[in-house]
C-alpha atoms as a PDB file:
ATOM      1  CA  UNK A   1      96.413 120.688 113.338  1.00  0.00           C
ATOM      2  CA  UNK A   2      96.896 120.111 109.725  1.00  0.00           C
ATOM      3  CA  UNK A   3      94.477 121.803 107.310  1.00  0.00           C
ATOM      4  CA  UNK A   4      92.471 119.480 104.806  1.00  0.00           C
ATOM      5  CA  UNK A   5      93.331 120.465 101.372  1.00  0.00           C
ATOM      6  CA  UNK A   6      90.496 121.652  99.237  1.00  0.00           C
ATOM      7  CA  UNK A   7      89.056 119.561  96.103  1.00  0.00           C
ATOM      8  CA  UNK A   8      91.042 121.885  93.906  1.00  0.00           C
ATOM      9  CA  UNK A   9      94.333 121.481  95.681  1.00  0.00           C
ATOM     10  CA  UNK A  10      94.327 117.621  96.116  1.00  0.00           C
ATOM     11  CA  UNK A  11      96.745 116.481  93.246  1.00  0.00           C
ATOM     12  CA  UNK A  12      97.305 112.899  91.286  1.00  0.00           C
ATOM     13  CA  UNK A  13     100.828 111.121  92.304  1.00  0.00           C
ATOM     14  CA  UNK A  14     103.100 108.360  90.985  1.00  0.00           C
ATOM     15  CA  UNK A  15     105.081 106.190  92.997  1.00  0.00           C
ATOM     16  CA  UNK A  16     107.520 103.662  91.920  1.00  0.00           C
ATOM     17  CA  UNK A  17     110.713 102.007  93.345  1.00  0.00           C
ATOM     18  CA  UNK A  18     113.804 100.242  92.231  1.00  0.00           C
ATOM     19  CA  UNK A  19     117.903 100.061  92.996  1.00  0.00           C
ATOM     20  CA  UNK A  20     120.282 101.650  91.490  1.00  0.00           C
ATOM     21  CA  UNK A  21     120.732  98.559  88.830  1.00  0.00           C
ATOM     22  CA  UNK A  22     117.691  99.527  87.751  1.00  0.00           C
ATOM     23  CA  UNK A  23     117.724 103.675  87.774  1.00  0.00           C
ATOM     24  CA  UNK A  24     118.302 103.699  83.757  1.00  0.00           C
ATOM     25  CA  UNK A  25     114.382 102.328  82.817  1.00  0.00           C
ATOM     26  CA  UNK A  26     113.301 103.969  86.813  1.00  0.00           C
ATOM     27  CA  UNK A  27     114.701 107.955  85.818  1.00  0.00           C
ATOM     28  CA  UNK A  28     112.976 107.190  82.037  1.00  0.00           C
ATOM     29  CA  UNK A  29     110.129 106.343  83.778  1.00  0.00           C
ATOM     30  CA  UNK A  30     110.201 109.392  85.924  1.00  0.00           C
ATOM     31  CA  UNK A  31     110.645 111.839  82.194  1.00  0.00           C
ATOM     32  CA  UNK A  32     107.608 110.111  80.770  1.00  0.00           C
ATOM     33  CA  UNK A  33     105.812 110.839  83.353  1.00  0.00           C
ATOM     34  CA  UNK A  34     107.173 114.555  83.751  1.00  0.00           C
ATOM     35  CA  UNK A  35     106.685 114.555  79.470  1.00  0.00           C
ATOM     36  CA  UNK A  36     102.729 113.917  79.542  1.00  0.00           C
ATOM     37  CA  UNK A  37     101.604 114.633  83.637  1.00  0.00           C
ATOM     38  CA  UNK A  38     103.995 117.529  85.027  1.00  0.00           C
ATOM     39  CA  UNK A  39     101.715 118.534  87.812  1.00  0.00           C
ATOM     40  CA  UNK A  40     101.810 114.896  88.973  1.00  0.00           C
ATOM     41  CA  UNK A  41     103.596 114.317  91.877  1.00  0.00           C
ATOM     42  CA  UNK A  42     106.532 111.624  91.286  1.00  0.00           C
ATOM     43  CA  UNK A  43     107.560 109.553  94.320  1.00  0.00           C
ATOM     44  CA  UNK A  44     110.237 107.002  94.705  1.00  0.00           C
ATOM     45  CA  UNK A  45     111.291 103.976  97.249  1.00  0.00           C
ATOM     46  CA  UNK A  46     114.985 104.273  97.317  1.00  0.00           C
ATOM     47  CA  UNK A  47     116.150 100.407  97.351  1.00  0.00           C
ATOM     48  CA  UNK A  48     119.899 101.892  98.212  1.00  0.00           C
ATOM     49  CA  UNK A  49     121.542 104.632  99.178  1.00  0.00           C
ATOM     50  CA  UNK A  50     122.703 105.848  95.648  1.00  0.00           C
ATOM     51  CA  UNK A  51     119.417 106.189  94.423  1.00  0.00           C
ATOM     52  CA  UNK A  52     118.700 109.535  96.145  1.00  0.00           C
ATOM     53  CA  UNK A  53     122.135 110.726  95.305  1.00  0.00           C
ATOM     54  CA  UNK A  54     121.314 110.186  91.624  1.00  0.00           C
ATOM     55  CA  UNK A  55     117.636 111.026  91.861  1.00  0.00           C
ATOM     56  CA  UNK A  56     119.048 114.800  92.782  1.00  0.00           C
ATOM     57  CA  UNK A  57     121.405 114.905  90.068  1.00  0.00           C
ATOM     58  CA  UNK A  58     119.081 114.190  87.735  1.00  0.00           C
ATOM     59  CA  UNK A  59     115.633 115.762  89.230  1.00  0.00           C
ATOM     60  CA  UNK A  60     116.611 117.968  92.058  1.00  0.00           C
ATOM     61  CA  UNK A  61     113.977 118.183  94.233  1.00  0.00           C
ATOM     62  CA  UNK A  62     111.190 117.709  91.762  1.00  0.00           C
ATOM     63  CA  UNK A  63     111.415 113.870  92.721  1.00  0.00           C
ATOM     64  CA  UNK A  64     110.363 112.727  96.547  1.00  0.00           C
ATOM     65  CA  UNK A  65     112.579 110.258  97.969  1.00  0.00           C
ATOM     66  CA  UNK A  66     111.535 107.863 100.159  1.00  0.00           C
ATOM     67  CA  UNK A  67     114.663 105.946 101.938  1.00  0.00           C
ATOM     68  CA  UNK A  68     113.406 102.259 102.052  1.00  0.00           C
ATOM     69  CA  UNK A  69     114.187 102.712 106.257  1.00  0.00           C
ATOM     70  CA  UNK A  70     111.345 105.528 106.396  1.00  0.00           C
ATOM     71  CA  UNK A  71     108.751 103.076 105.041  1.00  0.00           C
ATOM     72  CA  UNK A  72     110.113  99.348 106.784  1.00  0.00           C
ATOM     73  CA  UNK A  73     107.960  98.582 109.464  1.00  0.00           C
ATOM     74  CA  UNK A  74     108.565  95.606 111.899  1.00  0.00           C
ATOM     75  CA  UNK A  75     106.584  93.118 109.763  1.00  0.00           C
ATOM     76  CA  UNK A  76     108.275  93.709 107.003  1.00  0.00           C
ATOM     77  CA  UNK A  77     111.605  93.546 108.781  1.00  0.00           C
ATOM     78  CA  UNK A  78     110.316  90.035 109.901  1.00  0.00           C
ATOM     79  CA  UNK A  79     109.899  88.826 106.657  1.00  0.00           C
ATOM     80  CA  UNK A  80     112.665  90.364 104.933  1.00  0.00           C
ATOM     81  CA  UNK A  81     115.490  87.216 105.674  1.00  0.00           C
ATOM     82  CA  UNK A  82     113.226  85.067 104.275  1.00  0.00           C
ATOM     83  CA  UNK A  83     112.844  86.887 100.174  1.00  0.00           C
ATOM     84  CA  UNK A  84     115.057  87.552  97.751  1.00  0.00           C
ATOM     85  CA  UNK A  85     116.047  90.598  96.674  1.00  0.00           C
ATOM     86  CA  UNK A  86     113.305  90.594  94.142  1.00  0.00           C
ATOM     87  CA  UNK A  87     110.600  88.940  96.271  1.00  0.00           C
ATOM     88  CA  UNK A  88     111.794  91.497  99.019  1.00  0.00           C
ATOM     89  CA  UNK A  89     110.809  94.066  96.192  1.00  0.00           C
ATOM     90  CA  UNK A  90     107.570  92.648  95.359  1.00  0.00           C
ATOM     91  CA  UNK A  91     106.442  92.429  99.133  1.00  0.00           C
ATOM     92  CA  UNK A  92     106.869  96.179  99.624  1.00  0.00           C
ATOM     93  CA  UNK A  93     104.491  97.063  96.876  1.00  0.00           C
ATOM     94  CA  UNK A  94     101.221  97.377  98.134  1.00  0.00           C
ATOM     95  CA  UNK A  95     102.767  99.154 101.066  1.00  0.00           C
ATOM     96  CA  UNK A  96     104.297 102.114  98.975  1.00  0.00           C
ATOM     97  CA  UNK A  97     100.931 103.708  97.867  1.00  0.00           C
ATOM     98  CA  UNK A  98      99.744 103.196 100.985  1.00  0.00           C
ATOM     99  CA  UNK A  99     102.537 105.190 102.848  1.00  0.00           C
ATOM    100  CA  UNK A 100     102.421 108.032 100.261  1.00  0.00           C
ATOM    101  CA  UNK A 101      98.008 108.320 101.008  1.00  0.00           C
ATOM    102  CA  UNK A 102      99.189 108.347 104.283  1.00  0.00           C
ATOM    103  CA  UNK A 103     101.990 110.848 104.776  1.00  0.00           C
ATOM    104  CA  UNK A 104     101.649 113.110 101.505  1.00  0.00           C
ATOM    105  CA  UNK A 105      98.158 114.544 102.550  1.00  0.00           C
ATOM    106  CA  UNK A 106      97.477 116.519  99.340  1.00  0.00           C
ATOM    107  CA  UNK A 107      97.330 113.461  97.313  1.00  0.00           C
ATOM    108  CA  UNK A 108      94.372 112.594  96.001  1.00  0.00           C
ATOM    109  CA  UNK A 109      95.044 109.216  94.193  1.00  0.00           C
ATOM    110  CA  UNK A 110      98.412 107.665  93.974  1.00  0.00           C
ATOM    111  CA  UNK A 111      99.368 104.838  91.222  1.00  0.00           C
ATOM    112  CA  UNK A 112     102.100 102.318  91.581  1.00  0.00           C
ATOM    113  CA  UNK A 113     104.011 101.849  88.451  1.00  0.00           C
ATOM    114  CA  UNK A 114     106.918  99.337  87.560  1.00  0.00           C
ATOM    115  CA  UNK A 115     110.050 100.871  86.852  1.00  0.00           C
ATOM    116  CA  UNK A 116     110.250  99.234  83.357  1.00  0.00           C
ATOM    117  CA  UNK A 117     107.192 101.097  82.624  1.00  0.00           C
ATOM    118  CA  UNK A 118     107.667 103.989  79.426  1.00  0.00           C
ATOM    119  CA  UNK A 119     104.867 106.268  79.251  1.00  0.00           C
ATOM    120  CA  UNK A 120     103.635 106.981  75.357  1.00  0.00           C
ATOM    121  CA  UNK A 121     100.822 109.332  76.072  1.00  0.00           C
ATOM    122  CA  UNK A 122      99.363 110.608  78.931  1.00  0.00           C
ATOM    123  CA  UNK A 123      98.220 108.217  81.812  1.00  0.00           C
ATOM    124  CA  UNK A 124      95.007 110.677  82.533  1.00  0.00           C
ATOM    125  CA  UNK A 125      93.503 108.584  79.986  1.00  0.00           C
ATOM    126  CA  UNK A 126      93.676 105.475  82.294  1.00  0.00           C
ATOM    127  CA  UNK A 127      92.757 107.782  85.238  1.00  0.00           C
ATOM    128  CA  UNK A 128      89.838 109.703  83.832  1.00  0.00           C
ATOM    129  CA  UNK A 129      88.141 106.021  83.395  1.00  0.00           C
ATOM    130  CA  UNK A 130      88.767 104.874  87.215  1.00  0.00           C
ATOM    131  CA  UNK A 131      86.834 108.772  87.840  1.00  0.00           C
ATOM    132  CA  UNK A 132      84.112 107.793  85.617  1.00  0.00           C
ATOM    133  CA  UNK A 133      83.769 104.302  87.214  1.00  0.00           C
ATOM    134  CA  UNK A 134      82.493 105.189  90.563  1.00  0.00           C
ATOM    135  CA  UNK A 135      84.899 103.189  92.055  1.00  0.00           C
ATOM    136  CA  UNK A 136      88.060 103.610  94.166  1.00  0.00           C
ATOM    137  CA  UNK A 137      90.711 101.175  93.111  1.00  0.00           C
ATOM    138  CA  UNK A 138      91.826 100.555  89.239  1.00  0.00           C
ATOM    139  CA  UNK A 139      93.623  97.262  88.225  1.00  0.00           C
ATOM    140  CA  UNK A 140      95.137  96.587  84.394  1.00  0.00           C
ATOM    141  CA  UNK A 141      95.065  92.812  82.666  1.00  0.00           C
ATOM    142  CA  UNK A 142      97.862  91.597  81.260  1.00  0.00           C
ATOM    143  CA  UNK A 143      95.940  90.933  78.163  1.00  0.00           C
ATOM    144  CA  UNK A 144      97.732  87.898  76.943  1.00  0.00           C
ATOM    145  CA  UNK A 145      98.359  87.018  73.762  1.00  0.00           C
ATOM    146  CA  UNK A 146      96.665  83.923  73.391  1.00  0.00           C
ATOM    147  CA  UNK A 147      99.654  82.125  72.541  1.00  0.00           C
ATOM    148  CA  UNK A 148     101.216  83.431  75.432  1.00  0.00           C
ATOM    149  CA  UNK A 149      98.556  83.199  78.110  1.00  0.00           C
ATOM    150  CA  UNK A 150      99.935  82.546  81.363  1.00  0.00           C
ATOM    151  CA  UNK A 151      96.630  83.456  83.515  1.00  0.00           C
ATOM    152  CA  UNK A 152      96.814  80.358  85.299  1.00  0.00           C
ATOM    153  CA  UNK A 153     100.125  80.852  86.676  1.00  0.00           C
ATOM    154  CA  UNK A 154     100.897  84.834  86.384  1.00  0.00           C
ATOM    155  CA  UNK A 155      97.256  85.878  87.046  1.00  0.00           C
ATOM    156  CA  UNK A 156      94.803  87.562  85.105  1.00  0.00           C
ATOM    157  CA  UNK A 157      96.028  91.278  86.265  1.00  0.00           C
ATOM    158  CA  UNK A 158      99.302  93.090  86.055  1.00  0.00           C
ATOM    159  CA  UNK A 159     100.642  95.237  89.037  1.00  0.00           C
ATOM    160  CA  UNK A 160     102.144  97.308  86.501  1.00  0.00           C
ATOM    161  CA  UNK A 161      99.851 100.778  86.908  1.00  0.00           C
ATOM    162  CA  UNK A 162      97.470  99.720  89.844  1.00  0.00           C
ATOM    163  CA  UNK A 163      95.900 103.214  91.014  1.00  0.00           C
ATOM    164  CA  UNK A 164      94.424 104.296  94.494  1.00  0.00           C
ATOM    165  CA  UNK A 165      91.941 107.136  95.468  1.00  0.00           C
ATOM    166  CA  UNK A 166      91.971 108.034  99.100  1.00  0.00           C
ATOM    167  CA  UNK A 167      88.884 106.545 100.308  1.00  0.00           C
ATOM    168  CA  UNK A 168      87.747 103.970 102.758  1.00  0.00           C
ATOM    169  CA  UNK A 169      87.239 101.506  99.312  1.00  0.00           C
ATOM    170  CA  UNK A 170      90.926 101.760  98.669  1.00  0.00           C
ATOM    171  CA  UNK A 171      92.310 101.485 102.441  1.00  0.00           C
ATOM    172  CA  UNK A 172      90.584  97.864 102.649  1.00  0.00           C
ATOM    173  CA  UNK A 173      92.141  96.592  99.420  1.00  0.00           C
ATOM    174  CA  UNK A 174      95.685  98.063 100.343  1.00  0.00           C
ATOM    175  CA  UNK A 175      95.445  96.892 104.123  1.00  0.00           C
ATOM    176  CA  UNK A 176      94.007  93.305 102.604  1.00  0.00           C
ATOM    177  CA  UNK A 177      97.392  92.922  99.775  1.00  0.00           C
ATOM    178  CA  UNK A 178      99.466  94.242 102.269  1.00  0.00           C
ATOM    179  CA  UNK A 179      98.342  91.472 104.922  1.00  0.00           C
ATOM    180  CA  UNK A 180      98.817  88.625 101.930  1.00  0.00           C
ATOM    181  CA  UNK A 181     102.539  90.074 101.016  1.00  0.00           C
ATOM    182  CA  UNK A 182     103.268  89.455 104.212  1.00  0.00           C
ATOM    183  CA  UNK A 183     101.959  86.110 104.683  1.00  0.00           C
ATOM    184  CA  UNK A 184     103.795  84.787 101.463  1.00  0.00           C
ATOM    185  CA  UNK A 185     105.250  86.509  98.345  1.00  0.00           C
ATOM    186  CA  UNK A 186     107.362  84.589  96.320  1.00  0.00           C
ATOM    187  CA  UNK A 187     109.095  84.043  93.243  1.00  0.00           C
ATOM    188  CA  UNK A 188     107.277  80.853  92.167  1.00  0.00           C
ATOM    189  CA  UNK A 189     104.055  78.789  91.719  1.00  0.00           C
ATOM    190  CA  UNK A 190     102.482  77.849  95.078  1.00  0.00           C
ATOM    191  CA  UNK A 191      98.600  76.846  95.892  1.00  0.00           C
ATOM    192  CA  UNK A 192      97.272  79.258  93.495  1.00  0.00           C
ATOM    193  CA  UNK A 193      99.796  82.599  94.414  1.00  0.00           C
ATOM    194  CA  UNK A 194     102.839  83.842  92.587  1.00  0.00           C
ATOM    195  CA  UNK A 195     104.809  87.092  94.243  1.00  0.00           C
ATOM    196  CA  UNK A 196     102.529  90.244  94.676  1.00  0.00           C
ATOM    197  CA  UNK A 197     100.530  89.593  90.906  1.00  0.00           C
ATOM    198  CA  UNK A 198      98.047  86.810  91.636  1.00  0.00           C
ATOM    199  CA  UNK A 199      96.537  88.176  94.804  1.00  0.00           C
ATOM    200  CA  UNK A 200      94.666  90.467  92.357  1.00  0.00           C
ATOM    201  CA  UNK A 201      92.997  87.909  90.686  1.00  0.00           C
ATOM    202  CA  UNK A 202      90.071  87.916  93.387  1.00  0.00           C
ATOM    203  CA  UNK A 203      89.886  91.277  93.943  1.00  0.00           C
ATOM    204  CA  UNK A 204      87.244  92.274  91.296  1.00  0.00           C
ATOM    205  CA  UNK A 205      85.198  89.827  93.473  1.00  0.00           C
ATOM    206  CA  UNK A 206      86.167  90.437  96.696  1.00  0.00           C
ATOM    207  CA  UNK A 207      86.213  94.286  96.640  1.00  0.00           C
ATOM    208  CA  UNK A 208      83.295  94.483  93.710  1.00  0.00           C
ATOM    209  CA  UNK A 209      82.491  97.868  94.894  1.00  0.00           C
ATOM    210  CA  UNK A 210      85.940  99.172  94.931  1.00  0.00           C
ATOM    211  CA  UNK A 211      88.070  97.954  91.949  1.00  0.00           C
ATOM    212  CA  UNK A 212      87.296  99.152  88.159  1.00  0.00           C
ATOM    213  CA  UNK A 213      89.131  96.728  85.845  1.00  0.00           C
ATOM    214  CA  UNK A 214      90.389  98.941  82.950  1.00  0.00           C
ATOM    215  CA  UNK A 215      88.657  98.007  79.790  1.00  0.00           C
ATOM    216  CA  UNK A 216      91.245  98.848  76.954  1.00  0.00           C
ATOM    217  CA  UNK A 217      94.015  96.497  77.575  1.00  0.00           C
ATOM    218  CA  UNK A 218      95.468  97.571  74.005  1.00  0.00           C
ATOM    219  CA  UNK A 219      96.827 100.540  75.702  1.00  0.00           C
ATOM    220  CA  UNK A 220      99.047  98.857  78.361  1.00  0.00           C
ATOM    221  CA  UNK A 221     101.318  96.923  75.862  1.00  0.00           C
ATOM    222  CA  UNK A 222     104.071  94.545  76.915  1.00  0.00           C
ATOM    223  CA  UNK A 223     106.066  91.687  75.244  1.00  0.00           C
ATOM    224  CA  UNK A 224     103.237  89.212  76.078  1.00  0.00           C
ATOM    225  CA  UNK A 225     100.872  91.289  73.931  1.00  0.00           C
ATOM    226  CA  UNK A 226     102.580  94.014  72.124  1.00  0.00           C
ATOM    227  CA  UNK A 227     102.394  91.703  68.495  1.00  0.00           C
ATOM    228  CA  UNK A 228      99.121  90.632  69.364  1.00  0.00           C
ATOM    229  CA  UNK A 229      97.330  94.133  69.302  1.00  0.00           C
ATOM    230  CA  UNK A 230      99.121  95.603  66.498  1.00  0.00           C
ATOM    231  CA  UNK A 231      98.060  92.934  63.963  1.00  0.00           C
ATOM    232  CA  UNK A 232      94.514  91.768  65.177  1.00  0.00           C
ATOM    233  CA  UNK A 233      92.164  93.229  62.630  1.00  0.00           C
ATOM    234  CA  UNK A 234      90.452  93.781  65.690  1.00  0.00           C
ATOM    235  CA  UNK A 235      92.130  95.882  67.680  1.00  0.00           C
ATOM    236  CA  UNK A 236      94.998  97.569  65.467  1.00  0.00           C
ATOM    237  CA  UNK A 237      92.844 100.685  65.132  1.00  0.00           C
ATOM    238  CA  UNK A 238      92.350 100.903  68.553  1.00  0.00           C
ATOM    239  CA  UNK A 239      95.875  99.831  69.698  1.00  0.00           C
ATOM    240  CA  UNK A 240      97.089 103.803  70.490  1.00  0.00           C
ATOM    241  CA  UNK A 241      99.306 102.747  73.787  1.00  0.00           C
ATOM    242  CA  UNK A 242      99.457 104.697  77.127  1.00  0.00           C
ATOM    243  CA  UNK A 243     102.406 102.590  78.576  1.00  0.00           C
ATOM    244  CA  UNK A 244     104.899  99.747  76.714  1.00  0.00           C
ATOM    245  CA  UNK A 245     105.741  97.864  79.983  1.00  0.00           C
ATOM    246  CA  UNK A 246     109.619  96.797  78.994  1.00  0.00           C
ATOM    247  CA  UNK A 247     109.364  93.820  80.904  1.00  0.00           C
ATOM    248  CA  UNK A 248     112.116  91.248  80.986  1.00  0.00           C
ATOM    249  CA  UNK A 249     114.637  93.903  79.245  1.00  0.00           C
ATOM    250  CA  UNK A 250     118.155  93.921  80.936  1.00  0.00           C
ATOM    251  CA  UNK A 251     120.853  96.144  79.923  1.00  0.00           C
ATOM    252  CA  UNK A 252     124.659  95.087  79.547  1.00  0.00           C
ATOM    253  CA  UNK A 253     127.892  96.819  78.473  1.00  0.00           C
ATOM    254  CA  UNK A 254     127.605  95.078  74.944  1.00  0.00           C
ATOM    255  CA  UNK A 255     124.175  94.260  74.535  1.00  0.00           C
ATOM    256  CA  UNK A 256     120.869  94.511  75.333  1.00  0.00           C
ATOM    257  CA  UNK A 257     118.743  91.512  75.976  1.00  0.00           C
ATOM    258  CA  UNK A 258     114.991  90.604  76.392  1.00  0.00           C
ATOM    259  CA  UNK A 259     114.260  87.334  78.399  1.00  0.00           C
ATOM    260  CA  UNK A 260     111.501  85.203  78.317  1.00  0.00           C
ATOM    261  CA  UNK A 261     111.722  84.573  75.308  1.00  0.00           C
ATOM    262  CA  UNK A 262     108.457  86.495  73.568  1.00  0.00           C
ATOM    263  CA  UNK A 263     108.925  87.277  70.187  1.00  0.00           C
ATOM    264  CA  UNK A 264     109.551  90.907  68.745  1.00  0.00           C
ATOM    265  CA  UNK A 265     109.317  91.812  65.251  1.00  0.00           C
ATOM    266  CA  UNK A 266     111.473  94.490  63.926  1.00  0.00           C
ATOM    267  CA  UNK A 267     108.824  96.488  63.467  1.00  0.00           C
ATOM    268  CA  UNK A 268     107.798  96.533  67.292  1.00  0.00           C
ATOM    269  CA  UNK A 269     111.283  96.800  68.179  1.00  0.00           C
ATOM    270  CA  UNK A 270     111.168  99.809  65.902  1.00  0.00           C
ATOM    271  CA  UNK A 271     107.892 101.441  67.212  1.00  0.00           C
ATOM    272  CA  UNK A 272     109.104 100.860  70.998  1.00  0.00           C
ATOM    273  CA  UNK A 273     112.450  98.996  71.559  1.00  0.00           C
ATOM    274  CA  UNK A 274     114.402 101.436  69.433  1.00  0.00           C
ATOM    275  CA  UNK A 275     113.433 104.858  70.815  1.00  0.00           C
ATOM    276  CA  UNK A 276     113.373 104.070  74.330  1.00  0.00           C
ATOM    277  CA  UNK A 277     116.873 102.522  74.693  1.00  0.00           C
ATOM    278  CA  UNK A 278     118.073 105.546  72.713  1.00  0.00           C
ATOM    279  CA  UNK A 279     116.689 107.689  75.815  1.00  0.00           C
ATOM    280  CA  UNK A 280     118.089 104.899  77.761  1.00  0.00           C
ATOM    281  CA  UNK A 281     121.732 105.389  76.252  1.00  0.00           C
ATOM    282  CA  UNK A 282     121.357 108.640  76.476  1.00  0.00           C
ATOM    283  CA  UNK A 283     120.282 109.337  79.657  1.00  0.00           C
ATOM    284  CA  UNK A 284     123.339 106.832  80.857  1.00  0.00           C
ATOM    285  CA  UNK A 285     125.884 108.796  78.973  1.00  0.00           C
ATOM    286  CA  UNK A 286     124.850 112.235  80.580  1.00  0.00           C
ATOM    287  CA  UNK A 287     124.918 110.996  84.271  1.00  0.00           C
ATOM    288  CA  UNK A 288     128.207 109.016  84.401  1.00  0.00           C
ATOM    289  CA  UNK A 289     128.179 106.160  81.893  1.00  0.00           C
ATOM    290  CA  UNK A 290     127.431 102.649  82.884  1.00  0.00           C
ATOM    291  CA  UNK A 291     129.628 102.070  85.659  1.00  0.00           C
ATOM    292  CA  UNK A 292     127.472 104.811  87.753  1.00  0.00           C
ATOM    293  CA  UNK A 293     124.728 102.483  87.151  1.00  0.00           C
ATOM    294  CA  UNK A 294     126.234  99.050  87.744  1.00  0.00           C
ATOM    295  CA  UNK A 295     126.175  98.001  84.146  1.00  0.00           C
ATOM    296  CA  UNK A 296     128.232  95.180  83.821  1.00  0.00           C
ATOM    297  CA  UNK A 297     129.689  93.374  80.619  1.00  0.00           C
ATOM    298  CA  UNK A 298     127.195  90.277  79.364  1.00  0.00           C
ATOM    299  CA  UNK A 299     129.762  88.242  80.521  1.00  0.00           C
ATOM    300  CA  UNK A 300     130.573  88.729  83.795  1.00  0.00           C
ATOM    301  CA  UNK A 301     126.706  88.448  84.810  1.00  0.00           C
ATOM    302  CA  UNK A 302     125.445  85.574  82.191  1.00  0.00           C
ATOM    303  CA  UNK A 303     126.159  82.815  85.226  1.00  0.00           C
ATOM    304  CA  UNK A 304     123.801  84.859  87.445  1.00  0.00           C
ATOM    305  CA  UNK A 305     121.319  85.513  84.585  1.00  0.00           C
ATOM    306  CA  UNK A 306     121.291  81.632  84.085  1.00  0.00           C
ATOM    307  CA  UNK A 307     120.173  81.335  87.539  1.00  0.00           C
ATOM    308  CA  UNK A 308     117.926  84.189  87.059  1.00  0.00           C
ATOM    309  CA  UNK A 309     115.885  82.257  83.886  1.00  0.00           C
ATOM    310  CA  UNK A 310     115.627  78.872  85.665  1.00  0.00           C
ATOM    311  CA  UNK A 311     113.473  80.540  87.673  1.00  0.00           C
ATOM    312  CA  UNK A 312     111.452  81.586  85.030  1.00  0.00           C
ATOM    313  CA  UNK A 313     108.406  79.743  82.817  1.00  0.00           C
ATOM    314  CA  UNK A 314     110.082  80.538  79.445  1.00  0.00           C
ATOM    315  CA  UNK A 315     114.424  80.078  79.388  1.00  0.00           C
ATOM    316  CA  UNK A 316     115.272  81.697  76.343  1.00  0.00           C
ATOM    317  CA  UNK A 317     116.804  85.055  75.202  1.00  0.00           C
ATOM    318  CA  UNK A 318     116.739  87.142  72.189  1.00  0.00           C
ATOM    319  CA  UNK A 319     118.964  89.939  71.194  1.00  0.00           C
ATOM    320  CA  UNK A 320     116.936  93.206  70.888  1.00  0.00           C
ATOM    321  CA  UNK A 321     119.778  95.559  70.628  1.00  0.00           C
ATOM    322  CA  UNK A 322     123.290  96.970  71.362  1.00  0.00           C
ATOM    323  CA  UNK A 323     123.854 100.081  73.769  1.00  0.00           C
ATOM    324  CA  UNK A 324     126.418 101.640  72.060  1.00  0.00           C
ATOM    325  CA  UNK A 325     128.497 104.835  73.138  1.00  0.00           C
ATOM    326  CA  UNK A 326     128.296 104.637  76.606  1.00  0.00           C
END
């Protein structure tokens, strides 16, 4: 019979998952969060099978594995013919937290984090406000930029850092997304829904008693709001990030490019861009070079990218950057 952990034992775990196309901005995810919480527990959904092989070269054993065939139930199997590769990713969100509260035992609350995700400063700051809430479940807004305000169509809330206690509050908002995922999660616009993101809309209503909304969106920054924070006379003083979420960045052999089209100044590509593709190159260049990784020249993938941004609300893309020294 297993033993239930006392308060002082339970522990705080992050959970993430991506391919090995992704694995540059997953492992610098997994540092950060080594850098400013290393007596979290980091947890990663293997999308293939090289991700564990370079998760050990890099971490060891520091870094639980979870081979996507461990957490694939028969729904998900059901579904999976009928997503993409991303939309495949999307769907098996909700149900990563939930398998790490239910087969890591000594985990207190577990957060799901985007890969792209770069920690700045310790996430306990984030955490220590869903403790002080009451409440089991903590969601982040994507706090737009006005002039880039997609709440209609994106959603109000990003799924970047959504955190879980283990309560009976949390297991009815995971076993409710999960359900929804299921039922439909897709790349596009449809009847009020887009992928995984929009569900949360509703849930501050739905689940009123379980789900804080954090209250300082000037510490999540992303491209949508990055310029936004940093100049309003309001909230520049207050704009001390806990996460830049690099959304939209993809890495090539020549370049580095950011799509979507939001605008970065030089100075927020200084403050953020700069220093975390240097840990990016670096990181890279100490476990193989690009070709471990799947980097590919700009060339050789701009057809599929095309394909990629027709998809998207915004088709543009700006140069941020060149890796260089691979």
């Amino acid at each position: 019979m297993l033993s239930i952990p006392s308060r002082d034992e339970m522990k705080q775990a992050f959970c993430t998952l991506f391919d090995i196309g992704f694995a540059p901005q997953g492992i610098a995810l997994l540092q950060s969060i080594e850098k400013f919480m290393p007596e979290a527990d980091r947890i990663v959904l293997a999308m293939d099978e090289q991700v564990p092989v370079l998760l050990r070269k890099v971490f060891g054993s520091s870094v639980h594995v979870i081979p996507l065939s461990d957490l694939e139930t028969p729904e998900l199997l059901n579904v999976k013919p009928t997503r993409s590769r991303g939309e495949y990713c999307w769907t098996l969100t909700p149900f990563l937290p939930d398998y790490v509260l239910r087969n890591f035992s000594n985990i207190d609350t577990v957060t799901y984090v985007d890969a792209d995700v770069w920690f700045l400063s310790s996430p306990q700051l984030i955490l220590n406000e869903l403790q002080l809430s009451g409440k089991q479940v903590l969601i982040t807004e994507h706090g737009y930029d006005p002039k880039y305000d997609q709440t209609q169509n994106c959603g109000r809330f990003c799924v970047q850092f959504t955190s879980f206690q283990r309560s009976e509050g949390a297991r009815e908002v995971l076993d409710w997304w999960k359900s929804r995922c299921l039922e439909w999660c897709f790349a596009r616009f449809e009847d009020g829904k887009f992928g995984d993101q929009k569900y949360l809309d509703v849930w501050p209503d739905l689940f009123a008693n379980s789900v804080h909304v954090y209250t300082k969106p000037q510490h999540t920054l992303a491209p949508w709001n990055v310029e936004w924070y940093l100049n309003s006379s309001m909230s520049s003083k207050t704009a001390r990030p806990v996460l830049y979420h690099f959304h939209g960045l993809r890495l090539f052999l020549d370049r580095t490019c950011l799509f979507d089209g939001y605008f970065i100044s030089r100075n927020t590509q200084k403050l953020f861009y700069a220093p975390y593709l240097e840990h990016i190159t670096l990181l890279i260049g100490e476990n193989g070079g690009p070709l471990s990784f799947g980097i590919q020249p700009w060339k050789k993938t701009f057809t599929e990218k095309l394909r990629y941004l027709s998809r998207r609300i915004r088709k543009k893309t700006r140069l941020i950057g060149t890796i260089q020294n691979l």
